[in-house]
PDB file of N, CA and C in Angstrom:
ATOM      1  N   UNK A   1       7.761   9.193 -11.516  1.00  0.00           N
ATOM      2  CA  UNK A   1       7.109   8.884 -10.270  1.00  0.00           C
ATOM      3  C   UNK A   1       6.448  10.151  -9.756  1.00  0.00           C
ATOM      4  N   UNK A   2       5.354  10.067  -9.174  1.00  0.00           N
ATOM      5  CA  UNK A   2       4.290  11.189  -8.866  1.00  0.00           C
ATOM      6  C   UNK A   2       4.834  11.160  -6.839  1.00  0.00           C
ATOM      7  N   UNK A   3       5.051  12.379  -6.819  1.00  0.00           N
ATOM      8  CA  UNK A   3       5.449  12.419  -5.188  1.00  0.00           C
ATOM      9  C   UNK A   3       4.381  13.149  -4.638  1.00  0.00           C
ATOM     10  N   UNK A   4       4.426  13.533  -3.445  1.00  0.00           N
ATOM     11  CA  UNK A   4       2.977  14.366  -2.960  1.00  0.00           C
ATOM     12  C   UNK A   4       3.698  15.549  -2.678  1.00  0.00           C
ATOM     13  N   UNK A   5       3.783  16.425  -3.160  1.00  0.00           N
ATOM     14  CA  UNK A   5       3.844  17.668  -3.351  1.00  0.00           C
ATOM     15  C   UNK A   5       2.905  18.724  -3.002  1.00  0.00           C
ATOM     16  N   UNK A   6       1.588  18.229  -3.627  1.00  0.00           N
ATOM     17  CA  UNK A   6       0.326  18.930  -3.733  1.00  0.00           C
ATOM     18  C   UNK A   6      -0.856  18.205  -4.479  1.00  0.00           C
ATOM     19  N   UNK A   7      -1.983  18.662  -3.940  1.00  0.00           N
ATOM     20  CA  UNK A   7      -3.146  17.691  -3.830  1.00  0.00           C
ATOM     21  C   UNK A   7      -3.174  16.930  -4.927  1.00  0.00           C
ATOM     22  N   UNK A   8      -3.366  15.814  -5.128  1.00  0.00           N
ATOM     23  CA  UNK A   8      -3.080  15.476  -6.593  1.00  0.00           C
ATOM     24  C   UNK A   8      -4.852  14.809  -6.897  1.00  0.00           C
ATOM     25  N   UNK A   9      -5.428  15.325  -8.412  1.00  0.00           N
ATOM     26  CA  UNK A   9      -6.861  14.679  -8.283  1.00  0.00           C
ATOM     27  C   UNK A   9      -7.040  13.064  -8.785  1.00  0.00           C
ATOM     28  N   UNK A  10      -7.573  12.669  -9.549  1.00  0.00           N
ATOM     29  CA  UNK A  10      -7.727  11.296 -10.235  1.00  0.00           C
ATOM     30  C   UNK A  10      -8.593  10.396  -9.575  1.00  0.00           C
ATOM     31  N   UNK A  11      -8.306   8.916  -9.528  1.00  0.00           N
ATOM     32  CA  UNK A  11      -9.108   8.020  -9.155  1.00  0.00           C
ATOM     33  C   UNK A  11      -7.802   7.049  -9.059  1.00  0.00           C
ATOM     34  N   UNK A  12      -8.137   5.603  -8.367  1.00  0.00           N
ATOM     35  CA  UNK A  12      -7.500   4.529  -8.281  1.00  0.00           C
ATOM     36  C   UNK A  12      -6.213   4.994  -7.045  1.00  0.00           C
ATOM     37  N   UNK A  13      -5.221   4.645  -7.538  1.00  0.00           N
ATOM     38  CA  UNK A  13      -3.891   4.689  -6.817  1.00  0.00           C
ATOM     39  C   UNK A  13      -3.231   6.460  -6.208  1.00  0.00           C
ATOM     40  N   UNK A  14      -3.658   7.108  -7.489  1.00  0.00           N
ATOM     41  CA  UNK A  14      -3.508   8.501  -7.556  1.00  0.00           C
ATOM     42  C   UNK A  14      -4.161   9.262  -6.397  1.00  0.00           C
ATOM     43  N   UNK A  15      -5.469   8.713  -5.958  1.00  0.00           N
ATOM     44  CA  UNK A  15      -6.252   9.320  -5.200  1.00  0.00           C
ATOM     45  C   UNK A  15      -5.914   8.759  -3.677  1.00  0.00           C
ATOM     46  N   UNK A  16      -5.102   7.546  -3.494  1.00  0.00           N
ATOM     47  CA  UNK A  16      -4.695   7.458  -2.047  1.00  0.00           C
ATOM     48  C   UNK A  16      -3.596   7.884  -2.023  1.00  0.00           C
ATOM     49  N   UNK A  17      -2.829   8.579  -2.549  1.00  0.00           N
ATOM     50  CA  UNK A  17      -1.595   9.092  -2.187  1.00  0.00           C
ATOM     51  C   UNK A  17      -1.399   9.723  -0.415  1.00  0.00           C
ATOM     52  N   UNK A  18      -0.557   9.540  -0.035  1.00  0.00           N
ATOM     53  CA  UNK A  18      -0.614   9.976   1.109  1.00  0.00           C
ATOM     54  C   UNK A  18      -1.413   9.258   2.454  1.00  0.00           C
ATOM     55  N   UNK A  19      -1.944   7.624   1.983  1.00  0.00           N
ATOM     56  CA  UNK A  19      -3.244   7.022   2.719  1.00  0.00           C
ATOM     57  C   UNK A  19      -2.202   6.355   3.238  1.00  0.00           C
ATOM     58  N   UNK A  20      -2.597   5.670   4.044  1.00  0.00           N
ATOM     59  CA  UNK A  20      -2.202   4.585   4.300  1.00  0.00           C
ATOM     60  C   UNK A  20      -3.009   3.520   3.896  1.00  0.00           C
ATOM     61  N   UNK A  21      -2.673   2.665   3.104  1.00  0.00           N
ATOM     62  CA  UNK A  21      -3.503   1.509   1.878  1.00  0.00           C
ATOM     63  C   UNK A  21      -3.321  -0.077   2.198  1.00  0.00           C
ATOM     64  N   UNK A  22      -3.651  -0.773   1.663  1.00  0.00           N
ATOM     65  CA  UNK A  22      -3.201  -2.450   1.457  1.00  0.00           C
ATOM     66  C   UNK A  22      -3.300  -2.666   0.310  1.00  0.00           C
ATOM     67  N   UNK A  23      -2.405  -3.581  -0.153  1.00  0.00           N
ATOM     68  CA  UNK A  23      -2.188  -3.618  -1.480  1.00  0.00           C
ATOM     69  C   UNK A  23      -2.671  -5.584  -1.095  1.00  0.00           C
ATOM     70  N   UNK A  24      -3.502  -6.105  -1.751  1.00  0.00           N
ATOM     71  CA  UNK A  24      -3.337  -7.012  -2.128  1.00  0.00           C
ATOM     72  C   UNK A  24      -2.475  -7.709  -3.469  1.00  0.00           C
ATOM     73  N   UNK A  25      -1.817  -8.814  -3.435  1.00  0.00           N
ATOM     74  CA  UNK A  25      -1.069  -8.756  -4.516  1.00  0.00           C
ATOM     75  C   UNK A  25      -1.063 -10.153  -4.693  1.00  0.00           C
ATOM     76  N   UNK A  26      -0.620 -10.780  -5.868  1.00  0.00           N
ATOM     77  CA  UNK A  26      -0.479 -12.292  -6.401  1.00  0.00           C
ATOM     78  C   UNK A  26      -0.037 -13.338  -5.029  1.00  0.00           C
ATOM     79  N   UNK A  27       1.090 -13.174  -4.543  1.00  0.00           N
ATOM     80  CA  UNK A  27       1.894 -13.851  -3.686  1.00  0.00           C
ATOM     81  C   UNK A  27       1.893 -13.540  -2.224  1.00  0.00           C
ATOM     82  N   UNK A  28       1.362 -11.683  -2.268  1.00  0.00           N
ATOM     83  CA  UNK A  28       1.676 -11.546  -0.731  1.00  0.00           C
ATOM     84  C   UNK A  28       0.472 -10.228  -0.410  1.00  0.00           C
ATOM     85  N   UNK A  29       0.496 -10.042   0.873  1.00  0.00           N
ATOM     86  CA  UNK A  29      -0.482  -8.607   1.417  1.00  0.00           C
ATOM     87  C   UNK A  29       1.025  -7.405   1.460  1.00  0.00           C
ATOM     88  N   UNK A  30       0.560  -5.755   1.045  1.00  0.00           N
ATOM     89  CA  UNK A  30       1.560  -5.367   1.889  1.00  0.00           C
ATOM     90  C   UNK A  30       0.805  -4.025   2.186  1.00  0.00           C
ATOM     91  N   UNK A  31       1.127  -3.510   2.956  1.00  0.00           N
ATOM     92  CA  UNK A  31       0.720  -2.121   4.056  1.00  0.00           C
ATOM     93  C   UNK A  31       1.594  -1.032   4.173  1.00  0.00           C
ATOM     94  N   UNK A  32       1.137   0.187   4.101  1.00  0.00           N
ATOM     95  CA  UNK A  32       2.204   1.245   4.368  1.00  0.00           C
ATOM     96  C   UNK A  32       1.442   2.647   3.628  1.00  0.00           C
ATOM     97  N   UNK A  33       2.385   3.505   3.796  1.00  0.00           N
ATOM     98  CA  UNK A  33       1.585   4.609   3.458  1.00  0.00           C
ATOM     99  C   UNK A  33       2.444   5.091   2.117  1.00  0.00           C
ATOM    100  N   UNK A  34       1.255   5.021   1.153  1.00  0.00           N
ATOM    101  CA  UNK A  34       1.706   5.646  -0.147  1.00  0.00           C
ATOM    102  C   UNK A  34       2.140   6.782  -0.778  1.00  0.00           C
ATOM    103  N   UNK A  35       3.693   7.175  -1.027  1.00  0.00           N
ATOM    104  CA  UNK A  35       3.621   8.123  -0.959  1.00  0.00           C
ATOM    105  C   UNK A  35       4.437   8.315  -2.547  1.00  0.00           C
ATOM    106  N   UNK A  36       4.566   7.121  -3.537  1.00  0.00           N
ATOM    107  CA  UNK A  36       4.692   7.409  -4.667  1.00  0.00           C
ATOM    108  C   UNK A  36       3.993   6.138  -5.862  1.00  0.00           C
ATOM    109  N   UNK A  37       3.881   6.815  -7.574  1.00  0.00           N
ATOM    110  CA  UNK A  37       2.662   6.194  -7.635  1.00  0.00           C
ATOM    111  C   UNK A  37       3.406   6.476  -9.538  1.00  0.00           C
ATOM    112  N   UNK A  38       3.828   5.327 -10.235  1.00  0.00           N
ATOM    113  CA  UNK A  38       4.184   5.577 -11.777  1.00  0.00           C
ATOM    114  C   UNK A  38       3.990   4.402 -12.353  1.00  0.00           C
ATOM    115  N   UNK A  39       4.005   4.435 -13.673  1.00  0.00           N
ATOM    116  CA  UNK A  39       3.198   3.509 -14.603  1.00  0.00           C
ATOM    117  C   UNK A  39       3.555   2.093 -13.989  1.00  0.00           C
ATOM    118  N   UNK A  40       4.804   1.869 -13.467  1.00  0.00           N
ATOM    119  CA  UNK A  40       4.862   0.181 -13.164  1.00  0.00           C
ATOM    120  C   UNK A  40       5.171  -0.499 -11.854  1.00  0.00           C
ATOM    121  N   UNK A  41       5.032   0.822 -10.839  1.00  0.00           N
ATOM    122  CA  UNK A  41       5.036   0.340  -9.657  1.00  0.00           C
ATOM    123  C   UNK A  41       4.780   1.878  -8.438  1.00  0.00           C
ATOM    124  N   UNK A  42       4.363   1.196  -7.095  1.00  0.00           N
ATOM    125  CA  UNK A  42       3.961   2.017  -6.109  1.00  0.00           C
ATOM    126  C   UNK A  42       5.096   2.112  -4.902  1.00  0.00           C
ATOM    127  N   UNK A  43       5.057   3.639  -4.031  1.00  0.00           N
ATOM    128  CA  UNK A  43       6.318   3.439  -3.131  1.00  0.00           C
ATOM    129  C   UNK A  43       5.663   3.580  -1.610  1.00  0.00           C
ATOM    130  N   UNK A  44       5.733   2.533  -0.953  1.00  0.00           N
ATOM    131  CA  UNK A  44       5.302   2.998   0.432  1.00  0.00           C
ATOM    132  C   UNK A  44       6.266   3.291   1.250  1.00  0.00           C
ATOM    133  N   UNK A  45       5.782   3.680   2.193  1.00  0.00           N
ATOM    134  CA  UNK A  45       7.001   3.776   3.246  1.00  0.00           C
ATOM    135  C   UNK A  45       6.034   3.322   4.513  1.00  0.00           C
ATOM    136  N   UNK A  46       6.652   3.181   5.523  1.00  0.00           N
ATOM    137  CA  UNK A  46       6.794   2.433   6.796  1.00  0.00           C
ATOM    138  C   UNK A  46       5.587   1.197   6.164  1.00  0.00           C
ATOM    139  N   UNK A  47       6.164   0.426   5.351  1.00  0.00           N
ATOM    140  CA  UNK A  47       5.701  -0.941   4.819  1.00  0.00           C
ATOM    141  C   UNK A  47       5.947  -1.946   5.714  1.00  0.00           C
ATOM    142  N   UNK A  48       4.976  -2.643   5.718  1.00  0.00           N
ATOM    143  CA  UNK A  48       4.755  -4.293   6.473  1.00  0.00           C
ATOM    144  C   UNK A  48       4.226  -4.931   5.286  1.00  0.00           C
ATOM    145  N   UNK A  49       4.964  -6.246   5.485  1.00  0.00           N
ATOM    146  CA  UNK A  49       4.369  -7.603   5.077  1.00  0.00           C
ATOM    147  C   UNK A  49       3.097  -8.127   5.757  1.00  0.00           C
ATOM    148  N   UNK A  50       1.777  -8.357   5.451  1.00  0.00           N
ATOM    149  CA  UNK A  50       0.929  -8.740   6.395  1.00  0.00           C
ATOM    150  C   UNK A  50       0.790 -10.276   6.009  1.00  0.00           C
ATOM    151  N   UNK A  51       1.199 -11.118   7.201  1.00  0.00           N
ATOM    152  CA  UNK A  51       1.269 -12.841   6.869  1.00  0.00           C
ATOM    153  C   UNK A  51      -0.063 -13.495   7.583  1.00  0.00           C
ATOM    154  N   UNK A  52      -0.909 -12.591   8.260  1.00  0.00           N
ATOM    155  CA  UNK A  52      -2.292 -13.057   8.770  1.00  0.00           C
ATOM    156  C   UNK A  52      -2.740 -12.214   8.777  1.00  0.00           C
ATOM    157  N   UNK A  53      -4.214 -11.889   8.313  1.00  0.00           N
ATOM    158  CA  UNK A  53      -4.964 -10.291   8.733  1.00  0.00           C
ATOM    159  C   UNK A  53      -5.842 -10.831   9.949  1.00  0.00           C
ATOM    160  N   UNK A  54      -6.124 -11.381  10.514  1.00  0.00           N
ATOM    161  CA  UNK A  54      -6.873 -11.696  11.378  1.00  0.00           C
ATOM    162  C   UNK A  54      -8.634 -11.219  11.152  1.00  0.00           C
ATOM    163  N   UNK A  55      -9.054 -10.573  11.813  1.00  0.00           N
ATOM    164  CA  UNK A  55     -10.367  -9.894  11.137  1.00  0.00           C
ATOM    165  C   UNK A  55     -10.054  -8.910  10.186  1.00  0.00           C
ATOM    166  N   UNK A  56     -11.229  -8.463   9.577  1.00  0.00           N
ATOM    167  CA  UNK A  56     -10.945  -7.071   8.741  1.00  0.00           C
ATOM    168  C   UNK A  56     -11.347  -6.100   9.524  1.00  0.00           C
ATOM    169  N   UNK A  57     -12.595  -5.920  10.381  1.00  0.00           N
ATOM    170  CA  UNK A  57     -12.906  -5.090  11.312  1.00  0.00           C
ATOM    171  C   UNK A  57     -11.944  -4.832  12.453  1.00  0.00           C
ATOM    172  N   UNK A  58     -10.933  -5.398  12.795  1.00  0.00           N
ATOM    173  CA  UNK A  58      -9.916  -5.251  13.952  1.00  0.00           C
ATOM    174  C   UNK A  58      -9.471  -4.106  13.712  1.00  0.00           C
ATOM    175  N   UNK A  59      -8.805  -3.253  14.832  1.00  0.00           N
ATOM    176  CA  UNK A  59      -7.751  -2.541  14.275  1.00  0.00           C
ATOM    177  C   UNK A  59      -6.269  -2.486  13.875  1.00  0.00           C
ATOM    178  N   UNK A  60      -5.742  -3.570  14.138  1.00  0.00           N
ATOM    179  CA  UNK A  60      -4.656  -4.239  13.719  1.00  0.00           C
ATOM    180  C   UNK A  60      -4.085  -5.546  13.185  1.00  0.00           C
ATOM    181  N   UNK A  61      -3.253  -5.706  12.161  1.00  0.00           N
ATOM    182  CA  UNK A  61      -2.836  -7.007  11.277  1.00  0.00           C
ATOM    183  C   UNK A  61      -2.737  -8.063  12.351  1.00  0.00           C
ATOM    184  N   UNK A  62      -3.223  -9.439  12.610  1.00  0.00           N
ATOM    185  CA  UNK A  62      -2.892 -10.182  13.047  1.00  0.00           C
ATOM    186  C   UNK A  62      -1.172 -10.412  13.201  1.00  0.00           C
ATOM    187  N   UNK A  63      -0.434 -10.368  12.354  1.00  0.00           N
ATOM    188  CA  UNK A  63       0.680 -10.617  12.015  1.00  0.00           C
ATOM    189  C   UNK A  63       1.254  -9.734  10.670  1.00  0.00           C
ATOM    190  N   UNK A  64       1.749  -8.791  11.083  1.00  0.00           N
ATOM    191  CA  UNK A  64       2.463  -8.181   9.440  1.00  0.00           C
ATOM    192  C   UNK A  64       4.287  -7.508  10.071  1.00  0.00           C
ATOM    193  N   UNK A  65       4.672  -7.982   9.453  1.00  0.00           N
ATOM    194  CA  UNK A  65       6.097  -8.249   9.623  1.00  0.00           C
ATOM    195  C   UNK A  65       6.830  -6.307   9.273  1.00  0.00           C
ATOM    196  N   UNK A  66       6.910  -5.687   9.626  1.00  0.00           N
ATOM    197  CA  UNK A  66       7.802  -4.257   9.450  1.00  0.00           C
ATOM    198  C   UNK A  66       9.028  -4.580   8.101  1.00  0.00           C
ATOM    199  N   UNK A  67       9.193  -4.178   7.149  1.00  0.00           N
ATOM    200  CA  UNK A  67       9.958  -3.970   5.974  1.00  0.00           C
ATOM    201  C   UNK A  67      11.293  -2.753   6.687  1.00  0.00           C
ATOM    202  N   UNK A  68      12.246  -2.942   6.282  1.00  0.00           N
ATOM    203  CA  UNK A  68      13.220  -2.815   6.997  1.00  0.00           C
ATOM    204  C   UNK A  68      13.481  -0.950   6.069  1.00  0.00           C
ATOM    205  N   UNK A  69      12.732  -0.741   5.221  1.00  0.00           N
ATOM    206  CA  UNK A  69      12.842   0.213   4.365  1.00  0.00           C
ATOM    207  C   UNK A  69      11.943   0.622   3.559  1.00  0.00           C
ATOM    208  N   UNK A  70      11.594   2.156   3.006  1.00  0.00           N
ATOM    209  CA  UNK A  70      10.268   2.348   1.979  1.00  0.00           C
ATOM    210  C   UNK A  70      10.215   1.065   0.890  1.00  0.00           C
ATOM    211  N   UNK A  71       9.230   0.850   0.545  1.00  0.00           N
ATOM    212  CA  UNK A  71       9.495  -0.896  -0.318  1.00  0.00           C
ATOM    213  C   UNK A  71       8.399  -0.360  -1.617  1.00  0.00           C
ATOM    214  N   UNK A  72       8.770  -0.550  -3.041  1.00  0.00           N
ATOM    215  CA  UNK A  72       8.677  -0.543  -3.933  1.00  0.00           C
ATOM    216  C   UNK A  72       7.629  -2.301  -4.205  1.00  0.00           C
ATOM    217  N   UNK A  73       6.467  -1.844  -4.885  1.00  0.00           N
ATOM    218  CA  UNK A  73       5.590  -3.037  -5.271  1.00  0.00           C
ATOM    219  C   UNK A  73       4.980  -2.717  -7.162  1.00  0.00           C
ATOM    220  N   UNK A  74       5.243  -4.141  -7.394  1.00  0.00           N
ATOM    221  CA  UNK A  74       4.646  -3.620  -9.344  1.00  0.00           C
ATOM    222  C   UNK A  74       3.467  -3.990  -9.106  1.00  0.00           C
ATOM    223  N   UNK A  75       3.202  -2.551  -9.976  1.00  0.00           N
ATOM    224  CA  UNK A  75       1.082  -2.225 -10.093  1.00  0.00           C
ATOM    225  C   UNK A  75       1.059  -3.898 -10.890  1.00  0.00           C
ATOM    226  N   UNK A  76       1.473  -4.437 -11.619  1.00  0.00           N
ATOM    227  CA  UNK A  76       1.197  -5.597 -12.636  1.00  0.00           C
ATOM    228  C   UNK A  76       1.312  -6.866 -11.506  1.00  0.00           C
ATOM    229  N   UNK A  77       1.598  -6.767  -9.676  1.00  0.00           N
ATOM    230  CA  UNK A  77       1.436  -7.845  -9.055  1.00  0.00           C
ATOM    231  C   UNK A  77      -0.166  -7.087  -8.566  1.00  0.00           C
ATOM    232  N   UNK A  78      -0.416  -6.457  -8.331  1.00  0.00           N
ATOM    233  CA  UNK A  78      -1.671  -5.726  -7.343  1.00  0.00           C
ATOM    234  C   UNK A  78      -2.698  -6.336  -7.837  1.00  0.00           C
ATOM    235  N   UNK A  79      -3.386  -7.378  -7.590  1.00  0.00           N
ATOM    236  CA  UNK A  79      -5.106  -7.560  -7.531  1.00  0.00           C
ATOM    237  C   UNK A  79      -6.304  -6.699  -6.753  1.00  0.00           C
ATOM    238  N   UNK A  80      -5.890  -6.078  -6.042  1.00  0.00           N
ATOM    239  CA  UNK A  80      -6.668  -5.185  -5.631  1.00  0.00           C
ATOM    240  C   UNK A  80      -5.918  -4.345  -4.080  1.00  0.00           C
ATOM    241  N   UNK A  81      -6.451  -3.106  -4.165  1.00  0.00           N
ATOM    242  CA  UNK A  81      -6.146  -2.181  -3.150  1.00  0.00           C
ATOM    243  C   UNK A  81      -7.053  -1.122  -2.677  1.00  0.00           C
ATOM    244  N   UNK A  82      -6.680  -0.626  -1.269  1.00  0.00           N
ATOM    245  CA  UNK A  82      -8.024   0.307  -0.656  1.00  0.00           C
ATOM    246  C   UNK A  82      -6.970   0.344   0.637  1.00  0.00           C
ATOM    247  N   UNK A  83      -8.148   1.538   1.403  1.00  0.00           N
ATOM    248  CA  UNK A  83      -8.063   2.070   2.965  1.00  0.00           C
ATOM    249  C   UNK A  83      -8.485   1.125   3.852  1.00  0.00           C
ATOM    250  N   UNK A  84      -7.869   0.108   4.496  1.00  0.00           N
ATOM    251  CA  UNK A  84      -8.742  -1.197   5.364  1.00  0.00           C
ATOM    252  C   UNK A  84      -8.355  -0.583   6.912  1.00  0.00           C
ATOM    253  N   UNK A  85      -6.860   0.236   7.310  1.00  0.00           N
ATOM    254  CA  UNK A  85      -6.946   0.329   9.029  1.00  0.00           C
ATOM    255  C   UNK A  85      -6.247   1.716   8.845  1.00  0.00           C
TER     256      UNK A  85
END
């Protein structure tokens, strides 16, 4: 697992380290700030479930539920991810 230590370069997942991201995924949305990143899964911490996004331009999830702990997601559920708030 890649921690943030120090600047790390690349592209994709590697390059938001430290973002705060959305992960779209098969079954669910999730949110939080990325702060680890290895071949079969990503680690956020202060993670939410998002169960409505409401707009994309808003500045906040319609509805995203707080994860009770840093929450672990497999890169092999992720359909797509980026910087949205």
């Amino acid at each position: 697992m890649k921690k943030i230590v120090e600047e790390v370069g690349g592209e994709g997942l590697d390059k938001l380290l430290g973002e705060r991201i959305t992960l779209f995924c098969v079954n669910y949305i999730y949110t939080g700030k990325l702060i680890g990143v290895n071949q079969t899964c990503v680690l956020l911490t202060d993670a939410s479930i998002v169960y409505e996004t409401g707009g994309f331009q808003d500045t906040h999830w319609k509805d995203a539920q707080p994860l009770p702990h840093d929450w672990y997601v497999q890169i092999s559920a992720v359909e797509s991810f980026g910087v949205i708030r």
